[in-house]
C-alpha atoms as a PDB file:
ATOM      1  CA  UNK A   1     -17.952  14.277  -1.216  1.00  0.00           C
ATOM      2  CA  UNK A   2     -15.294  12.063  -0.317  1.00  0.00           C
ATOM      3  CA  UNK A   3     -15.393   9.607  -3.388  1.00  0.00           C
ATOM      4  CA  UNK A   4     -15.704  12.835  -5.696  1.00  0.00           C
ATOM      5  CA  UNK A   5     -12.773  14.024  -4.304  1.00  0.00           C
ATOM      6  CA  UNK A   6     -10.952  11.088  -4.750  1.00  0.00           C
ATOM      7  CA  UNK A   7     -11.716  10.790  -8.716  1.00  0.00           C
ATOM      8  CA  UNK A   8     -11.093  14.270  -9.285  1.00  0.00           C
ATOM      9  CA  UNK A   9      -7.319  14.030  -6.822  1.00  0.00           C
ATOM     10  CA  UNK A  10      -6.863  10.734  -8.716  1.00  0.00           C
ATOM     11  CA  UNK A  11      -6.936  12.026 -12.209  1.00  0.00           C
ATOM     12  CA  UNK A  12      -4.934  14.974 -11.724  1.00  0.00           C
ATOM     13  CA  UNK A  13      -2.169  12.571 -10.275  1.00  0.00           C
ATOM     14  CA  UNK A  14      -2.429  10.074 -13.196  1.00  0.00           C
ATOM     15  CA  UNK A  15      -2.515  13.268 -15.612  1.00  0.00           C
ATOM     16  CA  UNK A  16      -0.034  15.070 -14.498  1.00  0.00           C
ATOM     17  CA  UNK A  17       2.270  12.218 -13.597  1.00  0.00           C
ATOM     18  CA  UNK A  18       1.991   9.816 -16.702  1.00  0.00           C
ATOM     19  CA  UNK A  19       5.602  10.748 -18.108  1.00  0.00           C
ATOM     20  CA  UNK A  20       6.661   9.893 -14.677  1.00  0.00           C
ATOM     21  CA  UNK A  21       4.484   6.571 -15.141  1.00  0.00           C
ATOM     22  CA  UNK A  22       5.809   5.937 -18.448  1.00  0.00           C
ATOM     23  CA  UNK A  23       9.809   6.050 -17.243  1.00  0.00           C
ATOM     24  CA  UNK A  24       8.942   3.836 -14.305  1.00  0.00           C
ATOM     25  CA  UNK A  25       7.614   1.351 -16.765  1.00  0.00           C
ATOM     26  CA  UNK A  26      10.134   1.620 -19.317  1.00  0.00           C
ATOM     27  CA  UNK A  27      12.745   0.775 -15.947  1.00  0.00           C
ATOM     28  CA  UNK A  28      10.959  -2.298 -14.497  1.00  0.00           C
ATOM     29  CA  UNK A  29      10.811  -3.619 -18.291  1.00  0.00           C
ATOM     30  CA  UNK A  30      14.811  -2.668 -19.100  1.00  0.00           C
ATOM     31  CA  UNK A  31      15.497  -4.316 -15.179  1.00  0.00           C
ATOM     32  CA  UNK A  32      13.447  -7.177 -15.523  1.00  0.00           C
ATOM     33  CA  UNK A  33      11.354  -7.488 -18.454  1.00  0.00           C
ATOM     34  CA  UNK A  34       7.326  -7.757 -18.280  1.00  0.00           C
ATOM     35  CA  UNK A  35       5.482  -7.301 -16.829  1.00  0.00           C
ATOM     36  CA  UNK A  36       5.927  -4.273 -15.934  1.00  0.00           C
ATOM     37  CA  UNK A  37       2.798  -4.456 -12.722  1.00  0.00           C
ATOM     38  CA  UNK A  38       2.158  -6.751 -10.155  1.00  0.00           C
ATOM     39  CA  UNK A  39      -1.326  -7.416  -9.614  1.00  0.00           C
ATOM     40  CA  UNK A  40      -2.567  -9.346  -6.208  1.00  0.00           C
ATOM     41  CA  UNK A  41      -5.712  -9.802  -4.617  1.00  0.00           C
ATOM     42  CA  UNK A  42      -6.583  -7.980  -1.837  1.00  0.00           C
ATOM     43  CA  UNK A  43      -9.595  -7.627   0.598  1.00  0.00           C
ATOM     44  CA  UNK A  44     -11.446  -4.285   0.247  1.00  0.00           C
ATOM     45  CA  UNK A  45     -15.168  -2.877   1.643  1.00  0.00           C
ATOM     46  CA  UNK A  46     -17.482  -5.655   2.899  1.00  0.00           C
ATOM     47  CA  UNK A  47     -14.801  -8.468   1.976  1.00  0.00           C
ATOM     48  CA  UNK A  48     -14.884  -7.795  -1.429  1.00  0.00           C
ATOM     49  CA  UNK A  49     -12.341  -9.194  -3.297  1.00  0.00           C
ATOM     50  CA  UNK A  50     -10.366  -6.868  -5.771  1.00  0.00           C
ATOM     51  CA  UNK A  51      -6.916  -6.564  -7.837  1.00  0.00           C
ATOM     52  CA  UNK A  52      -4.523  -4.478  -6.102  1.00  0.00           C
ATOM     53  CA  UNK A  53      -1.921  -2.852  -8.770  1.00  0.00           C
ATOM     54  CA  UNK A  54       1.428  -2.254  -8.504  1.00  0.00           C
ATOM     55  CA  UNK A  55       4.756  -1.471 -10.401  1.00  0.00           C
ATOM     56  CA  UNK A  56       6.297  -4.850 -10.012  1.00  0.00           C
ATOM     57  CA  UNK A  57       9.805  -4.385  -7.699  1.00  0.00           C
ATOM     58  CA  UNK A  58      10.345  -7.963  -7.360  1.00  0.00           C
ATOM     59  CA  UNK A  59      11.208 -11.009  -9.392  1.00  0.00           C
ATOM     60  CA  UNK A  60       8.866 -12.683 -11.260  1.00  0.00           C
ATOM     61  CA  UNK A  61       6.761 -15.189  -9.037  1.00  0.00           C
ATOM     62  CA  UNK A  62       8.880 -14.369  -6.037  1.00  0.00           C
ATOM     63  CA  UNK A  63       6.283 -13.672  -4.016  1.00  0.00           C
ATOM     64  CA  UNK A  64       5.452 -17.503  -4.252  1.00  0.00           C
ATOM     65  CA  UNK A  65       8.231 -17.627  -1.338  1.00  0.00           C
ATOM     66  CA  UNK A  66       6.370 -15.517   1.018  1.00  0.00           C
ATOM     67  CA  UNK A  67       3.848 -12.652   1.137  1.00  0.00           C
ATOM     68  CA  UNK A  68       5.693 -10.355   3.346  1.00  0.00           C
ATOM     69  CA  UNK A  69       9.083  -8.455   2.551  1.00  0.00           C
ATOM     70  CA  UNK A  70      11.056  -8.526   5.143  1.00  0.00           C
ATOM     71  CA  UNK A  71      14.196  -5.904   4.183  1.00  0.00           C
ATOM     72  CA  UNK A  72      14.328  -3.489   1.764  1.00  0.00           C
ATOM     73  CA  UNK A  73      17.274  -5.289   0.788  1.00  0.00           C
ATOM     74  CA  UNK A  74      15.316  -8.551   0.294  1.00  0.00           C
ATOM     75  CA  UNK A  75      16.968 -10.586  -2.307  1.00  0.00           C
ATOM     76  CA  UNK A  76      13.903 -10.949  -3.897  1.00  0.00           C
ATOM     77  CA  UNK A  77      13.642  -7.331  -4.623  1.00  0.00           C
ATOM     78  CA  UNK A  78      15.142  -6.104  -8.320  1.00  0.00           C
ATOM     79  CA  UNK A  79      17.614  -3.250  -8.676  1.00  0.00           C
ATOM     80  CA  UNK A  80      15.085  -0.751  -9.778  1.00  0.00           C
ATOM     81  CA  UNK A  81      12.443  -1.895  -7.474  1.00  0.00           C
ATOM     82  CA  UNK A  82      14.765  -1.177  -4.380  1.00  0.00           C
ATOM     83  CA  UNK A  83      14.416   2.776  -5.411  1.00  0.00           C
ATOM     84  CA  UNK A  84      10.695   2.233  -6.181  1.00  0.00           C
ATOM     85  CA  UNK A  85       9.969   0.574  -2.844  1.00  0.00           C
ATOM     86  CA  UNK A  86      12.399   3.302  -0.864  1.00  0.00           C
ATOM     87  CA  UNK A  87      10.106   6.267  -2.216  1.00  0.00           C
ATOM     88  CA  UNK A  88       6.845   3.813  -2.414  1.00  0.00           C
ATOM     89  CA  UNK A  89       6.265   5.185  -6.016  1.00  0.00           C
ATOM     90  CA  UNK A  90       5.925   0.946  -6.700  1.00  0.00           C
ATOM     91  CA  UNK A  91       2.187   2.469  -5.501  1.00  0.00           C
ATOM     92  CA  UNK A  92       1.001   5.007  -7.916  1.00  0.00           C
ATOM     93  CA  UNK A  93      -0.495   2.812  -9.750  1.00  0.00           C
ATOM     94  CA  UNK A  94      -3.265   2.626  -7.077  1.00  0.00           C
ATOM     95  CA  UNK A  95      -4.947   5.895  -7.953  1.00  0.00           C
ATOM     96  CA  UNK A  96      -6.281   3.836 -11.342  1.00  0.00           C
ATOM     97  CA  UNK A  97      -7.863   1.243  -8.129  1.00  0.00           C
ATOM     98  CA  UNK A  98      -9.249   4.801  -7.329  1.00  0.00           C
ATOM     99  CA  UNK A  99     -10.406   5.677 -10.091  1.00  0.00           C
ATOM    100  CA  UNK A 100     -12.206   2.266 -10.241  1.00  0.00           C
ATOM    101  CA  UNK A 101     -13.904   2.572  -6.952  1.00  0.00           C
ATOM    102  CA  UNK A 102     -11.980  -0.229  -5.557  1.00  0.00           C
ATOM    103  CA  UNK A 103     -10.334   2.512  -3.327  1.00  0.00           C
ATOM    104  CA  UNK A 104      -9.917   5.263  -1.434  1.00  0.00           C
ATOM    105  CA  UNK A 105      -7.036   7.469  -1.433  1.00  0.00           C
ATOM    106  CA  UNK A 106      -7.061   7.808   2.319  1.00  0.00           C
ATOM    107  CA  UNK A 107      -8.203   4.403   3.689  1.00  0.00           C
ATOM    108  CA  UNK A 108      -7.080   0.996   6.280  1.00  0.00           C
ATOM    109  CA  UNK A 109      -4.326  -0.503   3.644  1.00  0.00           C
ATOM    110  CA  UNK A 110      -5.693  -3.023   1.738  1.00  0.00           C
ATOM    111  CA  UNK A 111      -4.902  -6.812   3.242  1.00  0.00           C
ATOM    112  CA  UNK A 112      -4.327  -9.953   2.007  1.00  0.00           C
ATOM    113  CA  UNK A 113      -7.111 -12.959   2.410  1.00  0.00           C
ATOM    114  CA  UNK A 114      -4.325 -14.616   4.709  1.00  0.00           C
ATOM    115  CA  UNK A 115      -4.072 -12.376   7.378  1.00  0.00           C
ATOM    116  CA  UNK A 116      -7.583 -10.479   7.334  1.00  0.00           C
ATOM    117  CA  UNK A 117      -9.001 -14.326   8.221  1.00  0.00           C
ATOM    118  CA  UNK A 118      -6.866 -13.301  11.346  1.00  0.00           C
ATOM    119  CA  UNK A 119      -8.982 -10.485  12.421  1.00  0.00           C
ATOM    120  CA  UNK A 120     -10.958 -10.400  15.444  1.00  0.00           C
ATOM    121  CA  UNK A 121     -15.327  -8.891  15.170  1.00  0.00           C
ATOM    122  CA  UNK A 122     -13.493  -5.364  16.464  1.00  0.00           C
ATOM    123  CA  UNK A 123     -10.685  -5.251  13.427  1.00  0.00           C
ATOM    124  CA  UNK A 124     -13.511  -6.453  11.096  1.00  0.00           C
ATOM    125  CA  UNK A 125     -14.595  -3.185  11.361  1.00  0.00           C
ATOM    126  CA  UNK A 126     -11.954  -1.709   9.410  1.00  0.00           C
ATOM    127  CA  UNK A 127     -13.914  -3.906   6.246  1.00  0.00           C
ATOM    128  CA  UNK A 128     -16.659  -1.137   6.881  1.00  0.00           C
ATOM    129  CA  UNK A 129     -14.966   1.571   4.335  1.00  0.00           C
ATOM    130  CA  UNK A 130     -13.101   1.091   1.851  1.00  0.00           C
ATOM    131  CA  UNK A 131      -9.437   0.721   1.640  1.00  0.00           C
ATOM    132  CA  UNK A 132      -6.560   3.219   0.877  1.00  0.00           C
ATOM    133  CA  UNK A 133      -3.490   4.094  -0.717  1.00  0.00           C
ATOM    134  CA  UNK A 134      -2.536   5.780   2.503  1.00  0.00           C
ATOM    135  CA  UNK A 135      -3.098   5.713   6.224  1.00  0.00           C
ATOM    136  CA  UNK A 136      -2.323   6.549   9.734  1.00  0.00           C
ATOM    137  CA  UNK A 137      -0.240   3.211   9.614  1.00  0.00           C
ATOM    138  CA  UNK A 138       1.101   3.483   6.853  1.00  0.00           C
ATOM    139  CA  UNK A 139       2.613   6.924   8.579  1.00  0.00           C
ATOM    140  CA  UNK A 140       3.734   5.170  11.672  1.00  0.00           C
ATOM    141  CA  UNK A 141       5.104   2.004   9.412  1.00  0.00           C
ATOM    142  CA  UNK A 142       6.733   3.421   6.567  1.00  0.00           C
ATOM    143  CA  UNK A 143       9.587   1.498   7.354  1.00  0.00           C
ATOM    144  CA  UNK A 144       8.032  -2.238   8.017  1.00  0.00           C
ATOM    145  CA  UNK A 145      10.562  -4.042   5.837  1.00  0.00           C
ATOM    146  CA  UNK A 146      13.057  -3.041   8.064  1.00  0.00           C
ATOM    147  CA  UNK A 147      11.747  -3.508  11.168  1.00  0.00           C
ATOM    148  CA  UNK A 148      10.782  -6.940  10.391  1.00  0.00           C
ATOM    149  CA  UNK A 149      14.315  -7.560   8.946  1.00  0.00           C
ATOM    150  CA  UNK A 150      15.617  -7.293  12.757  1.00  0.00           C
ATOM    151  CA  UNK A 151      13.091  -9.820  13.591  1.00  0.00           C
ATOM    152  CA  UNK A 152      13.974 -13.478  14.076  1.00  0.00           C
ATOM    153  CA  UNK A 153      10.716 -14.467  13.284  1.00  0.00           C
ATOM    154  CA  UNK A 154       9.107 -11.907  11.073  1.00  0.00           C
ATOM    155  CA  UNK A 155       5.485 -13.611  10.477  1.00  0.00           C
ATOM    156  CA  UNK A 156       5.157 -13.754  13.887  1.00  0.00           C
ATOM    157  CA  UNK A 157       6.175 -10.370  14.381  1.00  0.00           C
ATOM    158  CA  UNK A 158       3.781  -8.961  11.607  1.00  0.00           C
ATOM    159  CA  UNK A 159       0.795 -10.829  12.851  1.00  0.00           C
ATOM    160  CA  UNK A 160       1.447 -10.582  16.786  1.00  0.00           C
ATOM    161  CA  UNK A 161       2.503  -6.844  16.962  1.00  0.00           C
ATOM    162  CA  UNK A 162       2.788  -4.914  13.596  1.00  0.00           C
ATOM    163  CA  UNK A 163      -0.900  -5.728  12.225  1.00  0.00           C
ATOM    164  CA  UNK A 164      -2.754  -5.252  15.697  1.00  0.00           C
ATOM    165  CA  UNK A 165      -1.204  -1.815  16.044  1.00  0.00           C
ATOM    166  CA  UNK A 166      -2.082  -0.896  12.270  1.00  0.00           C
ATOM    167  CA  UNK A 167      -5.623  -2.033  13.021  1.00  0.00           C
ATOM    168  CA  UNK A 168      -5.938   0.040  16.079  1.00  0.00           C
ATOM    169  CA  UNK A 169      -4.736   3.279  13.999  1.00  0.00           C
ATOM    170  CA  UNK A 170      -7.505   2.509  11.397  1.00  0.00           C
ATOM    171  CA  UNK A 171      -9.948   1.722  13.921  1.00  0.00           C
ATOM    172  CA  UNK A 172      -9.182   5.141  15.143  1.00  0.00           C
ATOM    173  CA  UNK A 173      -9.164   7.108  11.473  1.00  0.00           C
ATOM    174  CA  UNK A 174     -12.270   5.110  11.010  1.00  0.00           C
ATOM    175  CA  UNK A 175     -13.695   7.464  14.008  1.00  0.00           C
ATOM    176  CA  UNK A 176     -12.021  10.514  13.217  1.00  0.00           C
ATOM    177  CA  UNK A 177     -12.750  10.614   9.134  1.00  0.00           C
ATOM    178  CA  UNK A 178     -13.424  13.655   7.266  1.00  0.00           C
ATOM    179  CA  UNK A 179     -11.978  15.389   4.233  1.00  0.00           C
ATOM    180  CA  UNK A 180      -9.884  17.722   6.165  1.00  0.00           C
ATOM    181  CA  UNK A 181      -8.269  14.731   7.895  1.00  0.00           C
ATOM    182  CA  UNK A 182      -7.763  12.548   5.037  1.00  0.00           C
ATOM    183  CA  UNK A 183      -5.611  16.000   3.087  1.00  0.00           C
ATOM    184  CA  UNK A 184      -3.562  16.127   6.083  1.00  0.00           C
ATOM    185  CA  UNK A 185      -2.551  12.352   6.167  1.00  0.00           C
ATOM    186  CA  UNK A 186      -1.893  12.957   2.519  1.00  0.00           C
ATOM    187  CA  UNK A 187       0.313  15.509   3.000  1.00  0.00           C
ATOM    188  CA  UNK A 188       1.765  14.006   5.713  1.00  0.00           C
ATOM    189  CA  UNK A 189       2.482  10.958   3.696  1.00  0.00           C
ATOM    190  CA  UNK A 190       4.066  13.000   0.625  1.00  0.00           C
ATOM    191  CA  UNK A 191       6.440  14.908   3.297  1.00  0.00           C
ATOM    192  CA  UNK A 192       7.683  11.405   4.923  1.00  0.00           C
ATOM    193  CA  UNK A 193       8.104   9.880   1.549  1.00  0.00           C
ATOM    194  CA  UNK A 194      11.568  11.877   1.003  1.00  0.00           C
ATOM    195  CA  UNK A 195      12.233  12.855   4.674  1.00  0.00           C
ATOM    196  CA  UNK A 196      11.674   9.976   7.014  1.00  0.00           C
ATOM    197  CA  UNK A 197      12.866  11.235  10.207  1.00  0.00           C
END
């Protein structure tokens, strides 16, 4: 039920929004040239290895300075993919990982190698489903770049504080999982993406 929903929620998007797609595209390319996505490997169900895609909002090959962004004014971060980030439409692209079965549209967010190698047996467990566009962290942390901006030691922060506490939310959507759940963190997550507070 869940993965049928998913295809059928993720073409509608990618139908109904492709002009939107198409403008995005056309921006990142007039900003910055191609291309116009970012592709980067992520960890999904069981450890499987997969290409997460994005509309690229950062200069080409800057993320060979570092994996996390730690302001959404990062100088690393083009003009048009300040907007993208603010609004997180840089992650539409992720219903085609959907479509693909790499996904789910409710899910833990997708890691990188780096920092799942981090996890203890417990977070593991998050590796038992598959991951998502959205989550209950991603509700609590839709402002991560900034918090780690105030941090004098971001990394640290991410992997000492931020990333346990995002584990323990997906630990406990893990438990709590069901269709009804996963519409109401979706519309949760449309809601927050224009009205933070």
């Amino acid at each position: 039920m869940k993965r049928l929903f998913d295809i059928i929620v993720s073409l509608l998007v990618l139908m109904f929004l492709l002009p939107l797609f198409i403008l995005i595209g056309l921006w990142v390319f007039i900003d910055d040239g191609m291309p116009v996505f970012y592709l980067q490997e992520r960890i999904g169900k069981n450890l499987r290895l997969f290409q997460l895609i994005k509309f690229r909002t950062m200069y080409k090959d800057a993320d060979k300075k570092g994996l996390l962004t730690v302001s959404s004014k990062d100088n690393r971060i083009t003009k048009s993919g300040y907007y993208l980030r603010k609004y997180k439409l840089d992650e539409l692209p992720q219903f085609i990982n959907v479509l693909k079965g790499d996904m789910s549209i409710v899910g833990p967010r997708p890691e990188v190698k780096k920092y799942v190698d981090l996890y203890n047996d417990e977070q593991k467990s998050v590796l038992s489903v598959k991951p998502g566009i959205t989550d209950l962290a991603s509700l609590k942390y839709i402002d991560e770049n900034d918090i780690l901006a105030r941090s004098d030691k971001p990394e640290q922060t991410y992997i000492q504080k931020i990333m346990p506490e995002k584990l323990n939310l997906n630990l406990e959507y893990i438990q709590k999982q069901n269709l009804l759940y996963d519409v109401k963190i979706i519309v949760k997550t449309v809601f927050k993406m224009f009205f933070r507070q």
